[in-house]
PDB file of N, CA and C in Angstrom:
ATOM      1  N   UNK A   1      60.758  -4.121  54.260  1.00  0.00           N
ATOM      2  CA  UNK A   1      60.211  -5.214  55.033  1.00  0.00           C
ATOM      3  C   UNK A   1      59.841  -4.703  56.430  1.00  0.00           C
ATOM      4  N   UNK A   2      58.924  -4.825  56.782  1.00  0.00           N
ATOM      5  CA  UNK A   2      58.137  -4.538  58.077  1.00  0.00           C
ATOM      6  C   UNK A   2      58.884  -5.748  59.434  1.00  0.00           C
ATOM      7  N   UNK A   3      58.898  -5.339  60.561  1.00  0.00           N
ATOM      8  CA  UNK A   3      59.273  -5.755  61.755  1.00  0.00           C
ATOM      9  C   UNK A   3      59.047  -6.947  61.338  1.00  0.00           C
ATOM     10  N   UNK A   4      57.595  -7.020  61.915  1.00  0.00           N
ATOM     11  CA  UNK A   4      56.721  -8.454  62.198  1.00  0.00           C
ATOM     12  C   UNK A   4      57.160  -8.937  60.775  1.00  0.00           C
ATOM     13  N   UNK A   5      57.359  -9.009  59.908  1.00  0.00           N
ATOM     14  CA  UNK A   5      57.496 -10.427  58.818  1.00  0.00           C
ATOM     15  C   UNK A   5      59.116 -11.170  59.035  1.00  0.00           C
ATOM     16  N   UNK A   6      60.132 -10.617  59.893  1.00  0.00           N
ATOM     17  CA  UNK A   6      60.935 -10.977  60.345  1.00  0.00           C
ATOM     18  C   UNK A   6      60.701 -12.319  60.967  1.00  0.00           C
ATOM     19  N   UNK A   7      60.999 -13.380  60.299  1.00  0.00           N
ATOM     20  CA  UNK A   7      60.788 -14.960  60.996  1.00  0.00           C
ATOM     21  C   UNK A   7      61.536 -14.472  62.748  1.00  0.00           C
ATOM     22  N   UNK A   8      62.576 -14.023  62.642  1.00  0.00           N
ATOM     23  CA  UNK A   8      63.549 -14.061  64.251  1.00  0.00           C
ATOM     24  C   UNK A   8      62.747 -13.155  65.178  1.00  0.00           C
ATOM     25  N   UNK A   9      62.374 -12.167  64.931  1.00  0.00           N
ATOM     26  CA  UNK A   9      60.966 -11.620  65.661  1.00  0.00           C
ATOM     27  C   UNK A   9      59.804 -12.316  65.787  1.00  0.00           C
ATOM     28  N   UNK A  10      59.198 -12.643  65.001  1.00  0.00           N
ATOM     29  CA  UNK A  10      58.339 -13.559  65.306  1.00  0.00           C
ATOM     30  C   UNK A  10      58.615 -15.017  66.428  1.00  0.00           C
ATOM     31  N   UNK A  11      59.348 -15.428  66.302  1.00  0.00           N
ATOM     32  CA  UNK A  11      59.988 -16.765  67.006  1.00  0.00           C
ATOM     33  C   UNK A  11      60.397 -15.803  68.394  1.00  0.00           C
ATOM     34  N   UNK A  12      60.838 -14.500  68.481  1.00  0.00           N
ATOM     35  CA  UNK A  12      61.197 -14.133  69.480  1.00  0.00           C
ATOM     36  C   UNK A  12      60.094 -13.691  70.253  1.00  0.00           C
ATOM     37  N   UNK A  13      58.964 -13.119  69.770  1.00  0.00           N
ATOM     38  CA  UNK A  13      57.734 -12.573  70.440  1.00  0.00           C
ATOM     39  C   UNK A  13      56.953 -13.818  70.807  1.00  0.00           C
ATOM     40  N   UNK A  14      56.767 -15.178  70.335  1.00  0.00           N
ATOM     41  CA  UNK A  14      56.414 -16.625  70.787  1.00  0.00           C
ATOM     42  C   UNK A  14      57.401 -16.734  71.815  1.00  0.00           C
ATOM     43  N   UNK A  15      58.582 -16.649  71.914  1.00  0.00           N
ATOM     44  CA  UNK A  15      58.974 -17.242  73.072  1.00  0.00           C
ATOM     45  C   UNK A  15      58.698 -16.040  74.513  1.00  0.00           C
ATOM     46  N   UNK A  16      58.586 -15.138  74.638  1.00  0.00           N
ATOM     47  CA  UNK A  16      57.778 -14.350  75.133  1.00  0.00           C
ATOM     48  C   UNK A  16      56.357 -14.363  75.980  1.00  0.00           C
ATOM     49  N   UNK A  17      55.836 -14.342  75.051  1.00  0.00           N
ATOM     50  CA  UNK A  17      54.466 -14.792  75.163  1.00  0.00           C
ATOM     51  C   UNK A  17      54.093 -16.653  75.976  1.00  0.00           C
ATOM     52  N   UNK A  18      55.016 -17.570  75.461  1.00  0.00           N
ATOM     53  CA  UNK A  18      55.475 -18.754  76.465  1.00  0.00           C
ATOM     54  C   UNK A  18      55.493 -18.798  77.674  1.00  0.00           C
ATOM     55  N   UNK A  19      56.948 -17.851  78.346  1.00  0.00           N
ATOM     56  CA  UNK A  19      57.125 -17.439  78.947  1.00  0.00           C
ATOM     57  C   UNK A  19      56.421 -17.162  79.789  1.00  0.00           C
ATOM     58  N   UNK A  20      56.037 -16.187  79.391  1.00  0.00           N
ATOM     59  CA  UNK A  20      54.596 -15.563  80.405  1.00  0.00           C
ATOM     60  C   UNK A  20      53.467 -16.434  80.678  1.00  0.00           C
ATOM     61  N   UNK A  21      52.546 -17.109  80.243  1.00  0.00           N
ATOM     62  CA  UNK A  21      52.077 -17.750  80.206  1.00  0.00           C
ATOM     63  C   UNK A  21      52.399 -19.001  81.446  1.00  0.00           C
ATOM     64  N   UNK A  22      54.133 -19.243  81.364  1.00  0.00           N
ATOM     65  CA  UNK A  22      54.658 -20.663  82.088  1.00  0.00           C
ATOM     66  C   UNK A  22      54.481 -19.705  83.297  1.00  0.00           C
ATOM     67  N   UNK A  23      55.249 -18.265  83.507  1.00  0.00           N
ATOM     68  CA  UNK A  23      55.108 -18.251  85.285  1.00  0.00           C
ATOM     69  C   UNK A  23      54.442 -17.121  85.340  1.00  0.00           C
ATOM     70  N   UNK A  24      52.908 -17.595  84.704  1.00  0.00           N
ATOM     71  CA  UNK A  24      52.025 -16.322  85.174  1.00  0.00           C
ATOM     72  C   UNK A  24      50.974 -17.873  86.202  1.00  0.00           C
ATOM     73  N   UNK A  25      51.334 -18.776  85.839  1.00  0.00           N
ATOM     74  CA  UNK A  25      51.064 -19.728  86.997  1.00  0.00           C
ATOM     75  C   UNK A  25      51.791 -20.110  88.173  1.00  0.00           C
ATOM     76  N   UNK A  26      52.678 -19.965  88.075  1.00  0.00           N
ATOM     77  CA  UNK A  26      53.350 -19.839  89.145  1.00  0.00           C
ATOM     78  C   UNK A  26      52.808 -18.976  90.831  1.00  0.00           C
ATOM     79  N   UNK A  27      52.872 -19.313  91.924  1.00  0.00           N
ATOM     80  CA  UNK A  27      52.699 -19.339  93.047  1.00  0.00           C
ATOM     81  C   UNK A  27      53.953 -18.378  93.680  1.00  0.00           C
ATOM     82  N   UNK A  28      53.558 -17.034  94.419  1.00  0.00           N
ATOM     83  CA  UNK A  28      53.748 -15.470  94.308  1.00  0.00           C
ATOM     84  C   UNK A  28      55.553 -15.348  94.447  1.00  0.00           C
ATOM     85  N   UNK A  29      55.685 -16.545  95.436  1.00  0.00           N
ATOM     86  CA  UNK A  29      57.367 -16.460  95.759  1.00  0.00           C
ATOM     87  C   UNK A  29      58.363 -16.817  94.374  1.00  0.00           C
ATOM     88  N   UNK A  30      57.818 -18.054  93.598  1.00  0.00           N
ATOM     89  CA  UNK A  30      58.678 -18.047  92.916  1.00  0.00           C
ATOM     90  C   UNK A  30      58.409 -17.172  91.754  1.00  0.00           C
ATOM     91  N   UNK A  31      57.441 -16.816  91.059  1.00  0.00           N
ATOM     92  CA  UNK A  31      56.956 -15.341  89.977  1.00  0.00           C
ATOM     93  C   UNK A  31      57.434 -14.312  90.934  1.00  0.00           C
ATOM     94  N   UNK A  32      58.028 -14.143  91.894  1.00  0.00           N
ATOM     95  CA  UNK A  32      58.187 -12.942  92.045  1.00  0.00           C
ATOM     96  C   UNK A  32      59.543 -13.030  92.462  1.00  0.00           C
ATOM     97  N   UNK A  33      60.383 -13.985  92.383  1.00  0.00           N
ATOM     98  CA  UNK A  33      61.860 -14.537  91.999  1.00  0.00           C
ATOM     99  C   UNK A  33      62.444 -14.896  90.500  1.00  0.00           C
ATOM    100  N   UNK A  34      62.039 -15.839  90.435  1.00  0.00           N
ATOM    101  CA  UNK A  34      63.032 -16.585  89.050  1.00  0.00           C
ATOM    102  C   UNK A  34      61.873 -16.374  88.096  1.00  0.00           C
ATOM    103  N   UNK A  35      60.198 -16.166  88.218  1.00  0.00           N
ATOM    104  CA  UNK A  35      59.496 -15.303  86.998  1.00  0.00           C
ATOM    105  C   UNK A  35      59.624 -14.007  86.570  1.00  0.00           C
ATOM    106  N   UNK A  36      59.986 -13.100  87.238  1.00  0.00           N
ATOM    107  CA  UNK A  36      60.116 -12.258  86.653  1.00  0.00           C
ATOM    108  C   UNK A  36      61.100 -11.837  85.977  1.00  0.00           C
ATOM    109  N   UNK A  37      62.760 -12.824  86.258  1.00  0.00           N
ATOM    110  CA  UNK A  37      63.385 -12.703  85.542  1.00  0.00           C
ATOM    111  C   UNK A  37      63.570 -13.344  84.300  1.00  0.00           C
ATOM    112  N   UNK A  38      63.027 -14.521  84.746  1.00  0.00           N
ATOM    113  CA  UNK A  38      63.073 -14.945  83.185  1.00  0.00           C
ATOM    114  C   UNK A  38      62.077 -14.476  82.502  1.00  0.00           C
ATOM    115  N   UNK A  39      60.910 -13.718  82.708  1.00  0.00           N
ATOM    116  CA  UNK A  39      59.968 -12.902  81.693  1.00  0.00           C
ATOM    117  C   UNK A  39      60.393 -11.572  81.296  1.00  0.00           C
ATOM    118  N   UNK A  40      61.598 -10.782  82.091  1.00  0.00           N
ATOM    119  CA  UNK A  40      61.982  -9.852  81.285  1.00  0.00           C
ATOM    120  C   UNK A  40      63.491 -10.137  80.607  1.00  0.00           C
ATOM    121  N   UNK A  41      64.131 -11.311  80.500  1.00  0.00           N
ATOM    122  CA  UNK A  41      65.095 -11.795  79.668  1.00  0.00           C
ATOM    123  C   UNK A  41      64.161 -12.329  78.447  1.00  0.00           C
ATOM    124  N   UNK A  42      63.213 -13.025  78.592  1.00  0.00           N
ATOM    125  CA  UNK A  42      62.663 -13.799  77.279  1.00  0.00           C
ATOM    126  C   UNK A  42      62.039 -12.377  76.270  1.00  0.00           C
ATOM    127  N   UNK A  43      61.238 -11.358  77.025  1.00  0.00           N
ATOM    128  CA  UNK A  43      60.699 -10.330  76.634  1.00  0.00           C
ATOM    129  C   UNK A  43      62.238  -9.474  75.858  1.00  0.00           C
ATOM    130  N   UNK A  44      63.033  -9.022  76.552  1.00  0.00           N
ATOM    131  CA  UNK A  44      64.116  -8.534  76.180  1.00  0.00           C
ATOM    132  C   UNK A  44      64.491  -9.027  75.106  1.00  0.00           C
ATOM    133  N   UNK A  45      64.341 -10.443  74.538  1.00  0.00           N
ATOM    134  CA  UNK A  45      64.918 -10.454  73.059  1.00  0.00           C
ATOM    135  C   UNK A  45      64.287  -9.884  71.945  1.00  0.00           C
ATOM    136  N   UNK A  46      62.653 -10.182  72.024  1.00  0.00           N
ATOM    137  CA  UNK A  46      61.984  -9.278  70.797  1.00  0.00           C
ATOM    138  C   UNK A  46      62.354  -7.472  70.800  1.00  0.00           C
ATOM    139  N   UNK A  47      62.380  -7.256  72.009  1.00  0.00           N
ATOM    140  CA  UNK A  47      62.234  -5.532  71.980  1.00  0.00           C
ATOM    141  C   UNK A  47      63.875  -5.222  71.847  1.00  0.00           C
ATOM    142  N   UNK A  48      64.501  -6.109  71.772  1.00  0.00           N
ATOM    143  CA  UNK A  48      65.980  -5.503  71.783  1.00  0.00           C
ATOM    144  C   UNK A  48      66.385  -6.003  69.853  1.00  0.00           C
ATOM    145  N   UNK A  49      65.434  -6.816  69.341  1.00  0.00           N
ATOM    146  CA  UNK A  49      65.973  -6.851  67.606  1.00  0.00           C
ATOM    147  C   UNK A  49      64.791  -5.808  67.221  1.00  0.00           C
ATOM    148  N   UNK A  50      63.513  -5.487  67.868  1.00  0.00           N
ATOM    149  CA  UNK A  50      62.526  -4.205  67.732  1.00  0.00           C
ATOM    150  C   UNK A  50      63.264  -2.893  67.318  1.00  0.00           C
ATOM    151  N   UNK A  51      64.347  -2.515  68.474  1.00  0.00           N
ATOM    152  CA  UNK A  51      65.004  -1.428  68.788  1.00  0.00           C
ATOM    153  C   UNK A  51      66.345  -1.655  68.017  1.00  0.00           C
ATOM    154  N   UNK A  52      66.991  -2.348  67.448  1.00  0.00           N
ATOM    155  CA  UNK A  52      67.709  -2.608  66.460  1.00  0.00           C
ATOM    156  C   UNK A  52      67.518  -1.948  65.291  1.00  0.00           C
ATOM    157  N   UNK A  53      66.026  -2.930  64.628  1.00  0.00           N
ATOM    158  CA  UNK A  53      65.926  -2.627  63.448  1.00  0.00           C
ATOM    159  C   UNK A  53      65.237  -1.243  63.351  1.00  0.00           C
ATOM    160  N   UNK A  54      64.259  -0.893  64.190  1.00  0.00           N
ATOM    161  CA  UNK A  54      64.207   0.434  64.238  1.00  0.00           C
ATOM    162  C   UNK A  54      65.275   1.975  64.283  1.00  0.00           C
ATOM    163  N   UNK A  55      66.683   1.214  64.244  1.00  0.00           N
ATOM    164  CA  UNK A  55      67.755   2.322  64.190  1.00  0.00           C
ATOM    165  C   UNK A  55      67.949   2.615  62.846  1.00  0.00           C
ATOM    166  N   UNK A  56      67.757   1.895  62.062  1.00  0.00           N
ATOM    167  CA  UNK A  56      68.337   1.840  60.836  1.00  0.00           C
ATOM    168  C   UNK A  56      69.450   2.262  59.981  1.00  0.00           C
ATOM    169  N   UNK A  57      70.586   1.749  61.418  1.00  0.00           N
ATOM    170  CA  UNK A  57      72.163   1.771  60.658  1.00  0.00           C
ATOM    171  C   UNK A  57      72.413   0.322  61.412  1.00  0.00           C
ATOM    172  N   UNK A  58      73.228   0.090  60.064  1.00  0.00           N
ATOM    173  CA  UNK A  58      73.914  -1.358  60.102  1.00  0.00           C
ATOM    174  C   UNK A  58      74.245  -1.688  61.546  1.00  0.00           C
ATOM    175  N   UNK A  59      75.198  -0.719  62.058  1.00  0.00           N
ATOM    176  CA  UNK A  59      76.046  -0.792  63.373  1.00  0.00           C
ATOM    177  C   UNK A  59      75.399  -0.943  64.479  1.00  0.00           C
ATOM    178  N   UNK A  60      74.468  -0.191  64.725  1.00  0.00           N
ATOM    179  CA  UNK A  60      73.178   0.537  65.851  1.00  0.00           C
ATOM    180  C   UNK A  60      72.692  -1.060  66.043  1.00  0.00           C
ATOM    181  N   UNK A  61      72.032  -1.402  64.834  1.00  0.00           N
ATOM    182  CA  UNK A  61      71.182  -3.562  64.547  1.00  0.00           C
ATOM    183  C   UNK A  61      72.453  -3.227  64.903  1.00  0.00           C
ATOM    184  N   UNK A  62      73.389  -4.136  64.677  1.00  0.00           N
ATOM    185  CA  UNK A  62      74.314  -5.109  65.107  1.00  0.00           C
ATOM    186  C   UNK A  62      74.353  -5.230  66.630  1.00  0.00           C
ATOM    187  N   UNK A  63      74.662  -3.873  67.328  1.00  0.00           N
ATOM    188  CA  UNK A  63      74.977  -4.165  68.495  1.00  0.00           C
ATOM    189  C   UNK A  63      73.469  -4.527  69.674  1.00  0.00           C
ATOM    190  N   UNK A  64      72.590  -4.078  69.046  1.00  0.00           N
ATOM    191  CA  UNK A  64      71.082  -4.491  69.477  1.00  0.00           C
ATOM    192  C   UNK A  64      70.995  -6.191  69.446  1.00  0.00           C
ATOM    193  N   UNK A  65      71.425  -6.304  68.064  1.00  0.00           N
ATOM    194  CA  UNK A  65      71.472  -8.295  67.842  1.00  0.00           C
ATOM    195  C   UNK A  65      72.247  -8.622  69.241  1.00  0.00           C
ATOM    196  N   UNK A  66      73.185  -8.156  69.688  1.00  0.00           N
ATOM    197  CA  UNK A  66      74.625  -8.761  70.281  1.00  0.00           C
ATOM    198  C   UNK A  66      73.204  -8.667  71.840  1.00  0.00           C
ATOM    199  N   UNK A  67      72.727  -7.843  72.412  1.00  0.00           N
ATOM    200  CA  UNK A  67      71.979  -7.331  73.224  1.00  0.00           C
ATOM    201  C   UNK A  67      70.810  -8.741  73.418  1.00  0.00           C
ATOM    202  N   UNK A  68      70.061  -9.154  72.500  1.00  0.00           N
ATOM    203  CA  UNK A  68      69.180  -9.703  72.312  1.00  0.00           C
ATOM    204  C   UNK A  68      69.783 -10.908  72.263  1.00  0.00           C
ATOM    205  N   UNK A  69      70.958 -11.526  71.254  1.00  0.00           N
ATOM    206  CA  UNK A  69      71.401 -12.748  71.837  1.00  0.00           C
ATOM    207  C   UNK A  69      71.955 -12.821  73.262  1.00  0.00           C
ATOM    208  N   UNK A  70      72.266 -12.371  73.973  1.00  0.00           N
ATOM    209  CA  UNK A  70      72.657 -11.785  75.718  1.00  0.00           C
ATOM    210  C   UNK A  70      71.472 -12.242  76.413  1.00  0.00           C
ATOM    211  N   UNK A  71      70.225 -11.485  76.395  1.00  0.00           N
ATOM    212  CA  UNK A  71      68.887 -11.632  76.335  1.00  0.00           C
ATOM    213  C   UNK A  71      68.465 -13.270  76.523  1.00  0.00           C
ATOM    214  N   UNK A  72      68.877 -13.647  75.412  1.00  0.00           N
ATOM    215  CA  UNK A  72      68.058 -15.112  75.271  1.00  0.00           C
ATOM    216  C   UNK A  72      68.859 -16.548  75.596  1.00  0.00           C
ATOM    217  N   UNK A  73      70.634 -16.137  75.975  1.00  0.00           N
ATOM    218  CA  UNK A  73      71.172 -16.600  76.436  1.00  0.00           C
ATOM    219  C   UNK A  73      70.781 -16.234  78.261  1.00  0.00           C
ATOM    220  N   UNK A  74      70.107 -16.012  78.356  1.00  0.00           N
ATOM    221  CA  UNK A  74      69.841 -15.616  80.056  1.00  0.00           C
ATOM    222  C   UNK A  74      68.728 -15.912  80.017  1.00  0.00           C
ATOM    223  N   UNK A  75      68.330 -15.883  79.146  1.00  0.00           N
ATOM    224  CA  UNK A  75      66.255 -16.880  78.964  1.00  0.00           C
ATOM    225  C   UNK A  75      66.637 -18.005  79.086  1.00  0.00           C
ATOM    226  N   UNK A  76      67.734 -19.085  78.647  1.00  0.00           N
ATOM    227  CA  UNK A  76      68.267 -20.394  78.774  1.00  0.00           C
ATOM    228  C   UNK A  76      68.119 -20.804  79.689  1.00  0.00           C
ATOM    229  N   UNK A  77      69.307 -19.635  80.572  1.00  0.00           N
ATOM    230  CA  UNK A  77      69.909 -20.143  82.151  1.00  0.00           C
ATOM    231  C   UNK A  77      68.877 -19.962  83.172  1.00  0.00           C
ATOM    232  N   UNK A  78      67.899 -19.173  83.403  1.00  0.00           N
ATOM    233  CA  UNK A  78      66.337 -19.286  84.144  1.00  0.00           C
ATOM    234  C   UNK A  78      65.706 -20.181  83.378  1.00  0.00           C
ATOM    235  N   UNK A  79      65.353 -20.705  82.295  1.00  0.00           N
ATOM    236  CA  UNK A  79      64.938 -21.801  81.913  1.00  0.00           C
ATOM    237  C   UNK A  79      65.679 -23.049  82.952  1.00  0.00           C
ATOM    238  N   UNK A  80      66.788 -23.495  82.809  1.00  0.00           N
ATOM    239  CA  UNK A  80      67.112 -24.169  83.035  1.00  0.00           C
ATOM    240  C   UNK A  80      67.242 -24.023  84.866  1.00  0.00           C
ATOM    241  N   UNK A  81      67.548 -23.107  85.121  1.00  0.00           N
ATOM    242  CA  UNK A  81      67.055 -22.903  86.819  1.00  0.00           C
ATOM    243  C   UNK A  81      65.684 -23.402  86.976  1.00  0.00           C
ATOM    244  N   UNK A  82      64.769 -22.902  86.473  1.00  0.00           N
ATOM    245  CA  UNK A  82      62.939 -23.306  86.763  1.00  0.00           C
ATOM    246  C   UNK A  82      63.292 -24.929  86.754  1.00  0.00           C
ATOM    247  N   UNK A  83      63.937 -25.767  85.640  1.00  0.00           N
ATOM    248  CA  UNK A  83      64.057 -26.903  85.501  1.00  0.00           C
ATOM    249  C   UNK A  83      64.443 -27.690  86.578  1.00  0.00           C
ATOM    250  N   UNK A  84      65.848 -27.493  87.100  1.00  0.00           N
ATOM    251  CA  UNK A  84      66.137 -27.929  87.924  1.00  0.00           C
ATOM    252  C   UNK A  84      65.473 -27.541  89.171  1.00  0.00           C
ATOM    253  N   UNK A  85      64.525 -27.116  89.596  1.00  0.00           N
ATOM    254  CA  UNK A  85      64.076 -26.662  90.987  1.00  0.00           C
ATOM    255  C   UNK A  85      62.435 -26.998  90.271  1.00  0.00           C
ATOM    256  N   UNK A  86      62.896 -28.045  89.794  1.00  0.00           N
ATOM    257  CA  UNK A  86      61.011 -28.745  88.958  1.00  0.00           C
ATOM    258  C   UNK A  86      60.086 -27.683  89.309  1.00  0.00           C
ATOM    259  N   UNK A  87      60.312 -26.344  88.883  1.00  0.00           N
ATOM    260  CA  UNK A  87      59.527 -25.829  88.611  1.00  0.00           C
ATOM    261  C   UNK A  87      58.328 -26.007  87.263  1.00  0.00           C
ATOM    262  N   UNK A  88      59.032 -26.504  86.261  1.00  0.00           N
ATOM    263  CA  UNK A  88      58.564 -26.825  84.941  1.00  0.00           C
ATOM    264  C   UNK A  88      59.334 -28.398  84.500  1.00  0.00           C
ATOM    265  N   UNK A  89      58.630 -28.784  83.785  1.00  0.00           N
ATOM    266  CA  UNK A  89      58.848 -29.912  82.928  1.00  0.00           C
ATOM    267  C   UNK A  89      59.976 -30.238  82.628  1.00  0.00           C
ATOM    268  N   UNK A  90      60.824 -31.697  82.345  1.00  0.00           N
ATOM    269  CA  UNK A  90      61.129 -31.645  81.369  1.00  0.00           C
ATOM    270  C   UNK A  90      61.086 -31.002  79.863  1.00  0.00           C
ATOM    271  N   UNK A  91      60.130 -31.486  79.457  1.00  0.00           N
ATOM    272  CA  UNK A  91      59.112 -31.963  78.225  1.00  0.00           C
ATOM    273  C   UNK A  91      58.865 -30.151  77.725  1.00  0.00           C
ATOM    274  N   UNK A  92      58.821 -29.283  78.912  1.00  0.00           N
ATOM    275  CA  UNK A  92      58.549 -27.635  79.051  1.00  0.00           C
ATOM    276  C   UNK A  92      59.714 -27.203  78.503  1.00  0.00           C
ATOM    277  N   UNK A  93      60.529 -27.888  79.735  1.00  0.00           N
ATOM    278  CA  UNK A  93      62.192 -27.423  79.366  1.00  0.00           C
ATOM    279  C   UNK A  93      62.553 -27.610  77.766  1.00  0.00           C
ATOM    280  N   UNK A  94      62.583 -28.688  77.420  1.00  0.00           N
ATOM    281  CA  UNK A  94      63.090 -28.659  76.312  1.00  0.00           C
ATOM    282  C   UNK A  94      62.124 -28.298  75.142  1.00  0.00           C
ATOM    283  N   UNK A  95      60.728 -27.825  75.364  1.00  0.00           N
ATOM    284  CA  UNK A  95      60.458 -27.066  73.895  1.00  0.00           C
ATOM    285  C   UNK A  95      60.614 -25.992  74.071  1.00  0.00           C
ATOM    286  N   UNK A  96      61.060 -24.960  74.619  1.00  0.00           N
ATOM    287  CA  UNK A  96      61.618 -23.943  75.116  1.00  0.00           C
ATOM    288  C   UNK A  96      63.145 -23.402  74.869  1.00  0.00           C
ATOM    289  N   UNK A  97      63.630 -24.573  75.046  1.00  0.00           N
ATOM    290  CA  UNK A  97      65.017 -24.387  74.941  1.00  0.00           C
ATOM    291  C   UNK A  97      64.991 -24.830  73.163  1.00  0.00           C
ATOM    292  N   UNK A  98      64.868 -25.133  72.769  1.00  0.00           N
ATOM    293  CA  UNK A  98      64.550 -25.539  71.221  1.00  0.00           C
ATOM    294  C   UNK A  98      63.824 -23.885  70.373  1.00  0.00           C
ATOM    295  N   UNK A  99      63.441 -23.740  71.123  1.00  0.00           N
ATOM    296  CA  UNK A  99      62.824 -22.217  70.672  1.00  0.00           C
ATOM    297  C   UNK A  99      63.981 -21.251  70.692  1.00  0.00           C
ATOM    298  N   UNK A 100      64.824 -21.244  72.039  1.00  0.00           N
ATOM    299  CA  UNK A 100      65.822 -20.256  71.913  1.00  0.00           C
ATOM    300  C   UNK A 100      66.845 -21.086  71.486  1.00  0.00           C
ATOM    301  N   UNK A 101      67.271 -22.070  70.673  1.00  0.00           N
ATOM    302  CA  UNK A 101      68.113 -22.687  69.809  1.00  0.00           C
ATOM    303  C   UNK A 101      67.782 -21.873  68.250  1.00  0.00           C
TER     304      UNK A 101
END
């Protein structure tokens, strides 16, 4: 089985790509605060199950998974920072956070 047919890669490279998208609008102080971290936490989950499955020992994935859920648990908490400092939506917030659910 190839990377990309991985449903959790896929869902992980969309939330990514989101991401970027939400604070590549963003205005220079805050993209160059709380965007760039939450674009290399959201980014960090695809390339960290990438670099997983590319080891190809059980152990090597496992601790890459552990890496990438880390990753997208810290995509949450800048999610939810942008939120509260109405940077983004409600309505943003929570299809987002539903993505990394």
């Amino acid at each position: 089985m190839k990377l990309e047919a991985l449903h959790i890669y896929q869902m992980a490279m969309k939330l990514g790509d989101a991401v970027w998208s939400l604070a590549d609008s963003w205005r220079y102080f805050v993209k160059d605060t709380i965007g760039k971290q939450l674009i290399r936490s959201a980014d960090s989950v695809a390339a960290n199950i990438a670099e997983g499955y590319g080891r190809y020992h059980y152990k090597e994935n496992l601790n890459f998974c552990f890496y990438a859920r880390g990753s997208l648990k810290e995509t949450s908490t800048w999610l939810a920072k942008a939120q509260n400092r109405n940077l983004i939506s409600l309505e943003k917030f929570t299809e987002l956070s539903q993505l990394c659910e």
